[in-house]
N, C-alpha and C. Protein backbone atom coordinates (compact mmCIF):
# COMPACT_ATOMS: atom_id res chain seq x y z
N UNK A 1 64.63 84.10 73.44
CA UNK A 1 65.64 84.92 74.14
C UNK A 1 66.75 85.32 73.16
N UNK A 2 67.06 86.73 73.37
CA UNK A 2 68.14 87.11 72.16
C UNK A 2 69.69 86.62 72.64
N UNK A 3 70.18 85.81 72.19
CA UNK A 3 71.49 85.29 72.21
C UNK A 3 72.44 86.20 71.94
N UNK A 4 71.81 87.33 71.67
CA UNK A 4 73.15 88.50 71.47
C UNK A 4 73.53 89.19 72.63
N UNK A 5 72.49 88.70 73.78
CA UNK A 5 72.83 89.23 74.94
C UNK A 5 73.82 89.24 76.00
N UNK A 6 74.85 89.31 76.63
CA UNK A 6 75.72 88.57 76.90
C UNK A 6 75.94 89.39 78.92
N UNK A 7 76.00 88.86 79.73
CA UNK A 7 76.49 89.08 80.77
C UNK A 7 77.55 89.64 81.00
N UNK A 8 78.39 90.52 81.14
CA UNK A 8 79.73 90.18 82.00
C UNK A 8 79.71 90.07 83.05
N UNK A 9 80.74 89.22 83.16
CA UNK A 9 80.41 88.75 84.77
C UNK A 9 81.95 88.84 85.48
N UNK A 10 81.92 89.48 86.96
CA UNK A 10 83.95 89.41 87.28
C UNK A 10 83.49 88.00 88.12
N UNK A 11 82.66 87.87 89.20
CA UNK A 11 82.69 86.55 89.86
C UNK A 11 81.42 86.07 90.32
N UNK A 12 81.29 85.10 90.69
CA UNK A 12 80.28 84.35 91.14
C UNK A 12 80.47 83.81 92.58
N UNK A 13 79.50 83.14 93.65
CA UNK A 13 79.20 82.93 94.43
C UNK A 13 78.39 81.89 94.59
N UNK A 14 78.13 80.62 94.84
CA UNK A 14 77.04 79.86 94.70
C UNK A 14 75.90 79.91 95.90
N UNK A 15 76.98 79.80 96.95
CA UNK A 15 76.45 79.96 98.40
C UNK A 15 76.32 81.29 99.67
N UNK A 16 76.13 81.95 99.86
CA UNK A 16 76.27 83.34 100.05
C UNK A 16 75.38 83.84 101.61
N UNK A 17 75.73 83.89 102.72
CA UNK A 17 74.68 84.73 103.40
C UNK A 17 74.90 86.27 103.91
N UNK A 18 75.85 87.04 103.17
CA UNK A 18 75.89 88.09 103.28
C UNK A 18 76.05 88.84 102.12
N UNK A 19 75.06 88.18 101.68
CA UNK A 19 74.44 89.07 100.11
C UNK A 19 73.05 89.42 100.11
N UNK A 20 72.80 89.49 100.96
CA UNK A 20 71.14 89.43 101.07
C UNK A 20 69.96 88.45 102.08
N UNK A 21 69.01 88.22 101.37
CA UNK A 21 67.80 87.81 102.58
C UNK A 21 68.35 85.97 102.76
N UNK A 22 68.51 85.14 103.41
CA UNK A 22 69.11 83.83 103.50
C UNK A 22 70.12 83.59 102.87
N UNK A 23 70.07 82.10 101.95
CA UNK A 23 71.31 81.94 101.33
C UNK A 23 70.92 82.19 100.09
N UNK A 24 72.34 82.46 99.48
CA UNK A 24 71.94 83.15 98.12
C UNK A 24 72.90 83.26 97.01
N UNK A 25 72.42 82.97 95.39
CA UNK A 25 73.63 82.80 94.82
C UNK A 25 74.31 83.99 94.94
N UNK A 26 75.34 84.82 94.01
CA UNK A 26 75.66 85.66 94.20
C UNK A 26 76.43 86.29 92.69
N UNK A 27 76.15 87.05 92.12
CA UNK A 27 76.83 87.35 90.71
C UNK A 27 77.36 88.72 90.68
N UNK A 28 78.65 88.64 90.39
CA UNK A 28 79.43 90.35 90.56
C UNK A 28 79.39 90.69 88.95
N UNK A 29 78.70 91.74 88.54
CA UNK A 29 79.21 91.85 86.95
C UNK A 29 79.84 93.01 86.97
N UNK A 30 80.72 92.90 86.04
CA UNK A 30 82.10 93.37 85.90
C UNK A 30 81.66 95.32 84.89
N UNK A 31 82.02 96.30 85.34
CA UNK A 31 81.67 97.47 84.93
C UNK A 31 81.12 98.47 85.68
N UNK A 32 82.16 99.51 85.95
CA UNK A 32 81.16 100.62 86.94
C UNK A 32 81.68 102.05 86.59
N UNK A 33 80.63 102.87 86.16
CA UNK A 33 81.62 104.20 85.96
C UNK A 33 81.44 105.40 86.94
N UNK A 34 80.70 104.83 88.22
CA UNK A 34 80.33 105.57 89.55
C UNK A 34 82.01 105.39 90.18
N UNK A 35 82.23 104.60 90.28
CA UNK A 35 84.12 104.65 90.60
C UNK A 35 84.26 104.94 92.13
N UNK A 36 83.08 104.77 93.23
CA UNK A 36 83.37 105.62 94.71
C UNK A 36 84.59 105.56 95.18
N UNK A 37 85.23 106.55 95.30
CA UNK A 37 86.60 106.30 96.25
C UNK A 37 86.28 105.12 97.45
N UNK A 38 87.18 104.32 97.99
CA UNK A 38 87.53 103.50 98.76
C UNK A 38 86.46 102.14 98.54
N UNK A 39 85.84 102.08 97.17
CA UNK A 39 85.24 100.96 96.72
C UNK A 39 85.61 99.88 97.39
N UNK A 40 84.86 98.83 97.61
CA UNK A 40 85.95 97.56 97.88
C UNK A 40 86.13 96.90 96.94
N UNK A 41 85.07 96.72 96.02
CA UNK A 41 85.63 95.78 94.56
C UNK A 41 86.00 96.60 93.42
N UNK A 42 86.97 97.26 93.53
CA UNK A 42 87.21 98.26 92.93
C UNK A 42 87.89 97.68 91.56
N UNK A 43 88.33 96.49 91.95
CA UNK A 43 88.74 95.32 90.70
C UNK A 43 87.39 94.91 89.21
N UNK A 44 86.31 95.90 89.96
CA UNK A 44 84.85 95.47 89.11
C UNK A 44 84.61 96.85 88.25
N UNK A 45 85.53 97.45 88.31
CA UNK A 45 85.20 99.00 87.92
C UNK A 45 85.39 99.53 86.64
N UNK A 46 86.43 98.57 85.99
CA UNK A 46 86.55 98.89 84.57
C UNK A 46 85.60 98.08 84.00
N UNK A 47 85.03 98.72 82.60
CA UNK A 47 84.47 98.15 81.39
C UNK A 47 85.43 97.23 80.54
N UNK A 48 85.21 96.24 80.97
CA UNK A 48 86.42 95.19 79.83
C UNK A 48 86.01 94.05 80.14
N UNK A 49 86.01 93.36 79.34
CA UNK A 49 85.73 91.84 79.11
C UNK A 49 86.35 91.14 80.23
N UNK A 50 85.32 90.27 80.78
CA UNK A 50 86.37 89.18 81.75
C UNK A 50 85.36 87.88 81.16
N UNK A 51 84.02 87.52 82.27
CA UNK A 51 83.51 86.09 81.55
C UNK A 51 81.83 86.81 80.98
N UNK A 52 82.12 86.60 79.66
CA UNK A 52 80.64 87.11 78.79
C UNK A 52 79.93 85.55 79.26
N UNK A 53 78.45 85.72 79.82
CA UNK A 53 78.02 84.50 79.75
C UNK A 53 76.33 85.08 78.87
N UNK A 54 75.60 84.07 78.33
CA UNK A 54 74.31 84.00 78.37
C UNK A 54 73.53 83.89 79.68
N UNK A 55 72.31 85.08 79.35
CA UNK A 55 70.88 84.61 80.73
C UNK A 55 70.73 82.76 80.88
N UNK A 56 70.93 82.42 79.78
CA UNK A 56 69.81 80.99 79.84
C UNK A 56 71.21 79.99 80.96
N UNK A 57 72.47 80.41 80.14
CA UNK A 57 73.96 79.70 81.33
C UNK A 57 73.72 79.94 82.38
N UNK A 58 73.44 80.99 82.73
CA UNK A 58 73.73 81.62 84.38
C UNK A 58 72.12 80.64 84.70
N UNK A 59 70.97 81.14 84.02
CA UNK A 59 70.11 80.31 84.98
C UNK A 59 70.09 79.03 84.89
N UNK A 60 70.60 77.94 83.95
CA UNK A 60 71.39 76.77 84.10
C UNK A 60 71.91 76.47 85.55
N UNK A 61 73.06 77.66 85.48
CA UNK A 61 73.95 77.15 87.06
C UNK A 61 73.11 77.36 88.24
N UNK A 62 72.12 78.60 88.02
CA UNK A 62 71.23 78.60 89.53
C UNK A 62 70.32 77.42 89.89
N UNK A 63 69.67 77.25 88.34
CA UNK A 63 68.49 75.66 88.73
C UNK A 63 69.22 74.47 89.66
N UNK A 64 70.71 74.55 89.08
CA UNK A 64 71.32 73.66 89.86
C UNK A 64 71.78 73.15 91.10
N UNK A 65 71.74 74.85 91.69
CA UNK A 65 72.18 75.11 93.05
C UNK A 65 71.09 74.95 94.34
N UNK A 66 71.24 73.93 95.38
CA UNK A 66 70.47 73.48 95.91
C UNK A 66 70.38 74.35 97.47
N UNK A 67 69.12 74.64 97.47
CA UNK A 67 69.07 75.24 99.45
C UNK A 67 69.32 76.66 99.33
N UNK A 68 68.93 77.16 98.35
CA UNK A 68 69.47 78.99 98.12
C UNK A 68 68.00 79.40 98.22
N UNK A 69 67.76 80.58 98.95
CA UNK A 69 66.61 81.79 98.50
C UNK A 69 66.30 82.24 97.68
N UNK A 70 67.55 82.71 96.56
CA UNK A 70 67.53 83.75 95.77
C UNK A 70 68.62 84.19 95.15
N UNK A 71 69.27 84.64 94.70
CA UNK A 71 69.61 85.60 93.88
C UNK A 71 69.91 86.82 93.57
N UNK A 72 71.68 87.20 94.20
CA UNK A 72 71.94 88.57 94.66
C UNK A 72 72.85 88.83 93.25
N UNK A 73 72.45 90.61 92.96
CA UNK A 73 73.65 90.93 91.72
C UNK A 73 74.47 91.87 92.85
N UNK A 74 75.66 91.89 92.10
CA UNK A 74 76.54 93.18 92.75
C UNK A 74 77.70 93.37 91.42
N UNK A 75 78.47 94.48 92.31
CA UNK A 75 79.48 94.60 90.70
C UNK A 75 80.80 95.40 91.82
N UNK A 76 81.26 96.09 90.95
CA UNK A 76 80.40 96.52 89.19
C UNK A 76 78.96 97.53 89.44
N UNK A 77 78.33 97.58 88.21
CA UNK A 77 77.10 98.26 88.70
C UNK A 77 76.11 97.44 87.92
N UNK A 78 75.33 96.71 88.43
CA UNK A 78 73.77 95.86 87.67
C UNK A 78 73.31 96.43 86.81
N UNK A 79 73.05 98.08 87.68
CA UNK A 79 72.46 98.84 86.35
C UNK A 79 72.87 98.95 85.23
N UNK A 80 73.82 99.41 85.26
CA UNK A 80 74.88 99.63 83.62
C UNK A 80 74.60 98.46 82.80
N UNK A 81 74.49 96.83 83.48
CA UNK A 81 73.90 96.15 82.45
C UNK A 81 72.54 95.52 82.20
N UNK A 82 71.98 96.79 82.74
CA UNK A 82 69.97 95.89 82.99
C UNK A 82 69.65 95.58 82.39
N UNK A 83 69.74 95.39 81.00
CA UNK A 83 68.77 94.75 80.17
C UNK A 83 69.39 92.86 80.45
N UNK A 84 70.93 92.72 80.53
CA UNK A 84 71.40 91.96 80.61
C UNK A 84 70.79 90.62 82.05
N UNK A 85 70.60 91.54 83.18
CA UNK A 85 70.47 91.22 84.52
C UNK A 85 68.99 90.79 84.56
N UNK A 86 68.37 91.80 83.47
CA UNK A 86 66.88 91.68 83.70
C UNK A 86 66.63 90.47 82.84
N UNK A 87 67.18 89.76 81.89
CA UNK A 87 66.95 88.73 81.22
C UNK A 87 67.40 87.62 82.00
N UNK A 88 68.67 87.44 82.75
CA UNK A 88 68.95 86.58 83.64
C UNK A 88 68.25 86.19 84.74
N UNK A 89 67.35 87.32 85.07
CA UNK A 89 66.05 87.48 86.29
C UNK A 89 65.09 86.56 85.45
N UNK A 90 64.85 86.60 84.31
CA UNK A 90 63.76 85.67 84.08
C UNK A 90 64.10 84.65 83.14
N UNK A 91 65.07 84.53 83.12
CA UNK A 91 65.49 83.17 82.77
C UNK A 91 65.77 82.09 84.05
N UNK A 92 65.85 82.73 85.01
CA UNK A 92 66.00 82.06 86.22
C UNK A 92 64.69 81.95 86.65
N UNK A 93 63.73 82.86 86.60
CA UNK A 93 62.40 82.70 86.80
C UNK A 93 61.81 81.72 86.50
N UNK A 94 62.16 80.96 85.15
CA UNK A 94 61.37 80.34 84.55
C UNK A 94 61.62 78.91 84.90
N UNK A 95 62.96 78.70 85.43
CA UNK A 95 63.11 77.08 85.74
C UNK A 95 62.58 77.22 87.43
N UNK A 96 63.08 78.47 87.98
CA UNK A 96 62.25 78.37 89.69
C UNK A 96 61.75 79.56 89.86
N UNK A 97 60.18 79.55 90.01
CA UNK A 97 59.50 80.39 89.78
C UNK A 97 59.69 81.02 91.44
N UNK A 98 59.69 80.47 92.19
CA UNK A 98 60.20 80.54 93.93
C UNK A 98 61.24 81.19 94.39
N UNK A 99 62.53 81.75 93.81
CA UNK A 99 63.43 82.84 94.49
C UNK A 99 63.16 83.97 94.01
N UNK A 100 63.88 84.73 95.04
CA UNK A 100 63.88 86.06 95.09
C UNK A 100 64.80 86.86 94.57
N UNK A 101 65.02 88.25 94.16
CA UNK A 101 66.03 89.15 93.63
C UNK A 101 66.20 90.42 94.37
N UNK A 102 67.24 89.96 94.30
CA UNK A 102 68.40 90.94 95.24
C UNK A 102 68.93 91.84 94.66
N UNK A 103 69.36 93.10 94.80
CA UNK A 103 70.44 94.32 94.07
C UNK A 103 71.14 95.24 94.56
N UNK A 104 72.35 95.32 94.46
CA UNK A 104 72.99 96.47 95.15
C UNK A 104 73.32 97.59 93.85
N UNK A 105 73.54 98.28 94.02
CA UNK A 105 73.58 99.75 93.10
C UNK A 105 74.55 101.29 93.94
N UNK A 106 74.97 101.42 93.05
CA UNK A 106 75.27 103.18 93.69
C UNK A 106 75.32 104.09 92.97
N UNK A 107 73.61 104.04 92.71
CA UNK A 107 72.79 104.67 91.94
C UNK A 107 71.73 105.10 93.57
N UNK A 108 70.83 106.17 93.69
CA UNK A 108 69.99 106.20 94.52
C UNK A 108 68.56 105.58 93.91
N UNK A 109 67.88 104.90 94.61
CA UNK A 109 66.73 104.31 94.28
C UNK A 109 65.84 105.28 93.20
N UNK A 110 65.40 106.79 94.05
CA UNK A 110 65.28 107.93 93.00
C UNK A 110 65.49 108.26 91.56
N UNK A 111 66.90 108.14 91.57
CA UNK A 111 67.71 108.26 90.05
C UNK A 111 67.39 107.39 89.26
N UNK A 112 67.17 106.06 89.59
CA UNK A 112 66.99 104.83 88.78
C UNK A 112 65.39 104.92 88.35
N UNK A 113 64.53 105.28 89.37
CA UNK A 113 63.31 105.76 88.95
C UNK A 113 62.93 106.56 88.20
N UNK A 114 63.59 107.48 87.83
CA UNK A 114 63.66 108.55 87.05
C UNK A 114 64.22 107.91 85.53
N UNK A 115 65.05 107.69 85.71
CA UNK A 115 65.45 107.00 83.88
C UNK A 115 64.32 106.82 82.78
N UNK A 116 65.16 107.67 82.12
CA UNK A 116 64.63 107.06 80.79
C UNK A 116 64.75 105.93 80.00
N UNK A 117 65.48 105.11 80.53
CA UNK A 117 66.05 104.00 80.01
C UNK A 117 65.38 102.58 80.73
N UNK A 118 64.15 102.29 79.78
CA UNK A 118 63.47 101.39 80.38
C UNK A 118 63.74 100.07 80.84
N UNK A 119 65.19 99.40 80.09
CA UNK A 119 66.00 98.57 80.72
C UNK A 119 66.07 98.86 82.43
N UNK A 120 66.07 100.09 82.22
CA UNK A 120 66.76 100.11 83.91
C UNK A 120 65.35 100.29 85.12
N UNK A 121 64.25 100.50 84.46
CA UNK A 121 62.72 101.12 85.34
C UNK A 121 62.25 99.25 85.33
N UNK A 122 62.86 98.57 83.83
CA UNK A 122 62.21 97.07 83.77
C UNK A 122 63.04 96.45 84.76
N UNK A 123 64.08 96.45 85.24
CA UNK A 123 64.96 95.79 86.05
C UNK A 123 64.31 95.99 87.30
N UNK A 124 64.39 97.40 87.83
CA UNK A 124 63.69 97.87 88.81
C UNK A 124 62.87 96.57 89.18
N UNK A 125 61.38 96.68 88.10
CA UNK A 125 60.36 96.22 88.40
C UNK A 125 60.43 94.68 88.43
N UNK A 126 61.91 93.44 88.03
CA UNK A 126 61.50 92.37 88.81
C UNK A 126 62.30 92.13 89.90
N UNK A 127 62.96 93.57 90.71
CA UNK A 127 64.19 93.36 92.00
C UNK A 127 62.83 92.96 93.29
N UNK A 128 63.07 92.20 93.84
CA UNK A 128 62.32 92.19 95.51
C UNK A 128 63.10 93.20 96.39
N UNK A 129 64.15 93.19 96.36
CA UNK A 129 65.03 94.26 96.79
C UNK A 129 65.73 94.78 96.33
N UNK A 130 66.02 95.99 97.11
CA UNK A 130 67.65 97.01 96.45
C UNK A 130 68.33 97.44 97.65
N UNK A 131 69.66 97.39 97.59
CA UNK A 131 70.48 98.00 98.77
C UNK A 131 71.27 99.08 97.57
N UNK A 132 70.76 100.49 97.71
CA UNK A 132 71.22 101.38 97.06
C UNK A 132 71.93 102.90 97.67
N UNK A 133 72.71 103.28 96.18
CA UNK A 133 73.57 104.59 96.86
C UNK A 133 74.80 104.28 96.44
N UNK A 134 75.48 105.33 96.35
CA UNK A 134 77.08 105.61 96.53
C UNK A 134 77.87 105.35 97.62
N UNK A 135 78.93 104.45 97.71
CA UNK A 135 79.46 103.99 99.07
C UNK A 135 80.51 105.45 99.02
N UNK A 136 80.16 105.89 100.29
CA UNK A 136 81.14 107.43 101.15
C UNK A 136 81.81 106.87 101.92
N UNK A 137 82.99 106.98 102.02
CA UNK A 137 83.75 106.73 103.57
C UNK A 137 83.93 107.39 104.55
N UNK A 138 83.24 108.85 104.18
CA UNK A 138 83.04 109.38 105.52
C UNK A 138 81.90 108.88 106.23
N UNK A 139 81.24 107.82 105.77
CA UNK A 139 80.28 107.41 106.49
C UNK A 139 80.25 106.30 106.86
N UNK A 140 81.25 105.53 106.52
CA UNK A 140 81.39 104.08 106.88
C UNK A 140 81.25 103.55 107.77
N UNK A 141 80.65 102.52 107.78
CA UNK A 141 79.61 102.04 108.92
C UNK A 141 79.82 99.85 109.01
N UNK A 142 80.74 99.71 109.21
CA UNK A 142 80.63 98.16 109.03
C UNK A 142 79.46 97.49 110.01
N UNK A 143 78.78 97.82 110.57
CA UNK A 143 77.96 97.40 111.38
C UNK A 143 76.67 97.49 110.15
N UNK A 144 76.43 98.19 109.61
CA UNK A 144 74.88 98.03 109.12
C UNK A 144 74.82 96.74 107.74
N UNK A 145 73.31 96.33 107.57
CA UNK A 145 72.82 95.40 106.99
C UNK A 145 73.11 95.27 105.59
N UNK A 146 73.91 94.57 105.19
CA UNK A 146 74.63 94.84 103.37
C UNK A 146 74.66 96.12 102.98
N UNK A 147 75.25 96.68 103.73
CA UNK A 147 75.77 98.06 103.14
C UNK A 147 76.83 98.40 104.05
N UNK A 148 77.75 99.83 103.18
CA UNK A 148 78.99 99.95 103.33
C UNK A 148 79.31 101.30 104.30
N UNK A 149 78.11 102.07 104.02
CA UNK A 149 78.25 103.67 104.22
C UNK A 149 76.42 103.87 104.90
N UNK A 150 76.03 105.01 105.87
CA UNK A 150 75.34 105.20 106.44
C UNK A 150 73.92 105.94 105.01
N UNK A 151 74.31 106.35 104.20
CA UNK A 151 73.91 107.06 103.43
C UNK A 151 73.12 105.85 102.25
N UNK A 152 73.55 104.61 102.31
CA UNK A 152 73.18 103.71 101.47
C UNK A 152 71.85 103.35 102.18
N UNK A 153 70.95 103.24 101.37
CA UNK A 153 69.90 102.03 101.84
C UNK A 153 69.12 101.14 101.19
N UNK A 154 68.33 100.48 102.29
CA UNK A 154 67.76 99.43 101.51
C UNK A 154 66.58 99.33 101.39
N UNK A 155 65.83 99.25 100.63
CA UNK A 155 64.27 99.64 99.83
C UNK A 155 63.66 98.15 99.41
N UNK A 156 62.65 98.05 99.75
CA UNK A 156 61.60 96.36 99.49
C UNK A 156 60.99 96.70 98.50
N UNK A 157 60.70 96.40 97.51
CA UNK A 157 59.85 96.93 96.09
C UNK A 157 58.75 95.37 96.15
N UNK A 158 58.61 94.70 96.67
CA UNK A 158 57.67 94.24 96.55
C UNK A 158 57.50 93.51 97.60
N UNK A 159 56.39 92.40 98.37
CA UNK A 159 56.20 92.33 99.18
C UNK A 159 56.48 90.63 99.43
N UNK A 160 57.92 90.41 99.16
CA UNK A 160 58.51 89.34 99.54
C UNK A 160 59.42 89.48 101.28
N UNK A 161 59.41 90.79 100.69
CA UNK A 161 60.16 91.03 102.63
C UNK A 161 60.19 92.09 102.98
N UNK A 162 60.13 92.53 103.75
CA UNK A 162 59.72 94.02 105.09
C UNK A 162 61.04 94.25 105.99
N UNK A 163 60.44 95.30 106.29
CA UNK A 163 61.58 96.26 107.10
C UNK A 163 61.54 95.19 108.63
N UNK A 164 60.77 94.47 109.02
CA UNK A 164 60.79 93.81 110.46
C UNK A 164 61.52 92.73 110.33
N UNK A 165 62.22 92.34 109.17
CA UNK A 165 62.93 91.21 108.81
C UNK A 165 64.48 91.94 109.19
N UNK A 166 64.40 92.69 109.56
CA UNK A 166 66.20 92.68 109.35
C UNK A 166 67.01 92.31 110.69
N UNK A 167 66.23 92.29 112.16
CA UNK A 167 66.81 92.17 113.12
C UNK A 167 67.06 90.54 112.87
N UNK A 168 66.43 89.60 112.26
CA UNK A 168 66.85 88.27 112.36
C UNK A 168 67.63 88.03 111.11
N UNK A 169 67.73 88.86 110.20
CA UNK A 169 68.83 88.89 109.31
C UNK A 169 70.15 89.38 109.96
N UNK A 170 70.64 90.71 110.25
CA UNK A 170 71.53 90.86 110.87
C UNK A 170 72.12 89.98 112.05
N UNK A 171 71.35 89.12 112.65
CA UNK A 171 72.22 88.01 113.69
C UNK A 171 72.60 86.68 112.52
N UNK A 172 72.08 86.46 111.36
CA UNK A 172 72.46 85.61 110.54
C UNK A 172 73.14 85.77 109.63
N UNK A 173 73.64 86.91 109.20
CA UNK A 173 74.62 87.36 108.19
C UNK A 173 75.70 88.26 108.41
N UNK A 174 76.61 87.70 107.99
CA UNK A 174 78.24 87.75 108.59
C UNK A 174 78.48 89.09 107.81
N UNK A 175 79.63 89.93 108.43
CA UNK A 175 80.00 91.01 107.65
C UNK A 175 80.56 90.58 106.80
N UNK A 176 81.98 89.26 107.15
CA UNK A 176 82.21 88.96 105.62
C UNK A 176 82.28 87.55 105.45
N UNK A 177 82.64 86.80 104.66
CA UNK A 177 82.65 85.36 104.24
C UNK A 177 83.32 84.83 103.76
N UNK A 178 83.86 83.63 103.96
CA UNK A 178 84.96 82.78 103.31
C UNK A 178 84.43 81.89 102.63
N UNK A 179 84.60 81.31 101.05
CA UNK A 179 84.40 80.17 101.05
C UNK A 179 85.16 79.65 99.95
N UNK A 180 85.23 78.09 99.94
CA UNK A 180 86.59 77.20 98.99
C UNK A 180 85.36 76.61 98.20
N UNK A 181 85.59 76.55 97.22
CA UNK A 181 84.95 75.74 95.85
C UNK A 181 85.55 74.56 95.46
N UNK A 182 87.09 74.33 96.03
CA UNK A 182 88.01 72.80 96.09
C UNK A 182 89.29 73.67 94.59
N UNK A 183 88.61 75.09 94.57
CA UNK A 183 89.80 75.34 93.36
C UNK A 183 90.78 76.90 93.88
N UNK A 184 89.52 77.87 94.58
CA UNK A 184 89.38 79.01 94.75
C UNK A 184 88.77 79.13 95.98
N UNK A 185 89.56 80.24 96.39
CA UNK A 185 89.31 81.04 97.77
C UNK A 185 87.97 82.22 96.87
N UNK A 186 87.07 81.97 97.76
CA UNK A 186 85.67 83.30 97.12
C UNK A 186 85.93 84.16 98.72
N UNK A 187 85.93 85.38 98.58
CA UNK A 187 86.14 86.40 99.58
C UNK A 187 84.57 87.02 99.27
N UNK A 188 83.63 87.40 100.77
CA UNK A 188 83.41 88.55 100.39
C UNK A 188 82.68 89.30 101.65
N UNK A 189 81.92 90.72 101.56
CA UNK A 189 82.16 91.03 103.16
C UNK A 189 82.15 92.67 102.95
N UNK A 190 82.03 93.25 103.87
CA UNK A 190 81.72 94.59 103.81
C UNK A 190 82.44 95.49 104.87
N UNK A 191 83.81 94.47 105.46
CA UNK A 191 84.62 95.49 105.94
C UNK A 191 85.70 96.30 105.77
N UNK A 192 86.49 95.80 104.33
CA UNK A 192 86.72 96.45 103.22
C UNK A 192 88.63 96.46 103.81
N UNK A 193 89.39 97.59 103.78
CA UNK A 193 90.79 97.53 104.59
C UNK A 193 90.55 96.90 105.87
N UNK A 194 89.94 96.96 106.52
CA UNK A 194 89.46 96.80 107.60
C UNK A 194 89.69 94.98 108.42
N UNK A 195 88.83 94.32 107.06
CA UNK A 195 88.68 93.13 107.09
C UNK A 195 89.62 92.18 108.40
N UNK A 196 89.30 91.44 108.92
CA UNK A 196 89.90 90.76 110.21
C UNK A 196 91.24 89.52 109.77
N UNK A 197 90.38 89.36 108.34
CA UNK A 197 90.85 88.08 107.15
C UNK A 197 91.63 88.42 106.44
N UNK A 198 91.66 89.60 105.93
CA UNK A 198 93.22 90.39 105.25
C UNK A 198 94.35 90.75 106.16
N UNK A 199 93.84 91.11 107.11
CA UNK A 199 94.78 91.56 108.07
C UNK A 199 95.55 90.47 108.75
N UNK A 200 94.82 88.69 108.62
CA UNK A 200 95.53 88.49 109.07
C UNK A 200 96.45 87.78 108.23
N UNK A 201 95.70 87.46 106.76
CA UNK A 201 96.57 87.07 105.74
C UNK A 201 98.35 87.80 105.66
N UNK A 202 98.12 89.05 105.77
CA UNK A 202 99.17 90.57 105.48
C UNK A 202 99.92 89.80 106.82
N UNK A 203 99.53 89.87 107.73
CA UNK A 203 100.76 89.62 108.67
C UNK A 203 101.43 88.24 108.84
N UNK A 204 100.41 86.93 108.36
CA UNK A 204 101.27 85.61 108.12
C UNK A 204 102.07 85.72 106.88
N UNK A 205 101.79 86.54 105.36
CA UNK A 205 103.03 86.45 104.51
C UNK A 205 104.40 87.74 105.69
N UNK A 206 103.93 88.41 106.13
CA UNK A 206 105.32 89.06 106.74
C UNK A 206 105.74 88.65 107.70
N UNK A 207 105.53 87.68 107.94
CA UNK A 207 106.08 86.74 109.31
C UNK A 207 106.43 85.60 108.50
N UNK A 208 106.35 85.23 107.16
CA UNK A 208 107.12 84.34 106.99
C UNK A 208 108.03 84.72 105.74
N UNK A 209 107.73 86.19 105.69
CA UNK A 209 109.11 86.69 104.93
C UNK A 209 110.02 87.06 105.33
N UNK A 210 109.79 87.42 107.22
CA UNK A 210 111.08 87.56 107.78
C UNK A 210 111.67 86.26 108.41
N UNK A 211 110.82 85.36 107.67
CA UNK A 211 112.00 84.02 108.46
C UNK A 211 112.30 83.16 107.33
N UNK A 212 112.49 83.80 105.85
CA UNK A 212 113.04 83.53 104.66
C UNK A 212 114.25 83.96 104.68
């Protein structure tokens, strides 16, 4: 494995069920030059260094992680670093040959097919899934299945899971998610301003700034 390879990564997730098919790790890498207005991780959008890791680290931390499915990327954009993602896919492969791969993109499934850039057709070819597209807010839709906008969708590239799987996914996966690591609050969720959990954060600091 070439050690010159390096991840960026903005955050991680260990435990996850609204990233995809069960529970699931979860890796945001940091870089996007699609930029959609009203992004929600819009904090993932610049190209700049945050945590460079190695494939062989990251699949280190997954071997470790116990009771997960699989293995969701998000960003940022995956694509922009496929060769990177696609080495982490099989470096994780190789200690558990048994999970699955997950991808979000806002790229259309199409476009990515089309590339000339075989990093990105090789990535393609070890995703089990893709939830793809450009998030629109004229289409915003918090009700649908890991996605943001009506126009996004989600495509099975191989035959780990089917379109009849989603009604028992959608009663098991939350729009968004809380969870404590004992250091850090991990946010994440697809209702964006919206959120039930920001809103109510925003109104306990102004209720206790007017009684400062």
């Amino acid at each position: 494995m070439d050690e010159n390879i390096l991840l960026n990564i903005a955050a991680t997730m260990s435990h996850s069920r609204a990233n995809g098919p069960g529970v699931r790790a979860v890796i945001w890498v940091q870089g996007c030059t699609i930029g959609c207005p009203g992004c929600y991780n819009a904090f993932t959008h610049v190209h700049e260094k945050r945590t460079l890791v190695t494939p062989e680290t990251i699949a280190e931390w997954v071997s470790g992680l116990e009771g997960i499915e699989g293995v969701s990327f998000s960003g940022g954009e995956p694509f922009e670093q496929a060769l990177a993602v696609k080495m982490v896919i099989n470096a994780v492969r190789k200690k558990n040959p048994h999970l699955t791969y997950f991808s979000y993109s806002g790229y259309d499934l199409e476009f990515l097919q089309r590339s000339e850039d075989k990093n990105v057709t090789g990535l393609l070819g070890e995703l089990d899934m893709l939830a793809a597209g450009p998030y629109m807010h004229s289409t915003r839709d918090s009700g649908l299945l890991w996605r943001s906008s009506s126009n996004q969708k989600l495509h099975y590239l191989t035959a780990a899971y089917n379109e009849s799987q989603e009604l028992e996914w959608a009663l098991g996966s939350p729009v968004e998610e809380i969870q404590f690591d004992g250091e850090i609050v991990h946010f994440s969720g697809f209702e964006g301003g919206g959120s039930k959990f920001f809103r109510t954060i925003k109104k306990e600091f102004r209720q206790r700034g007017g009684n400062q």
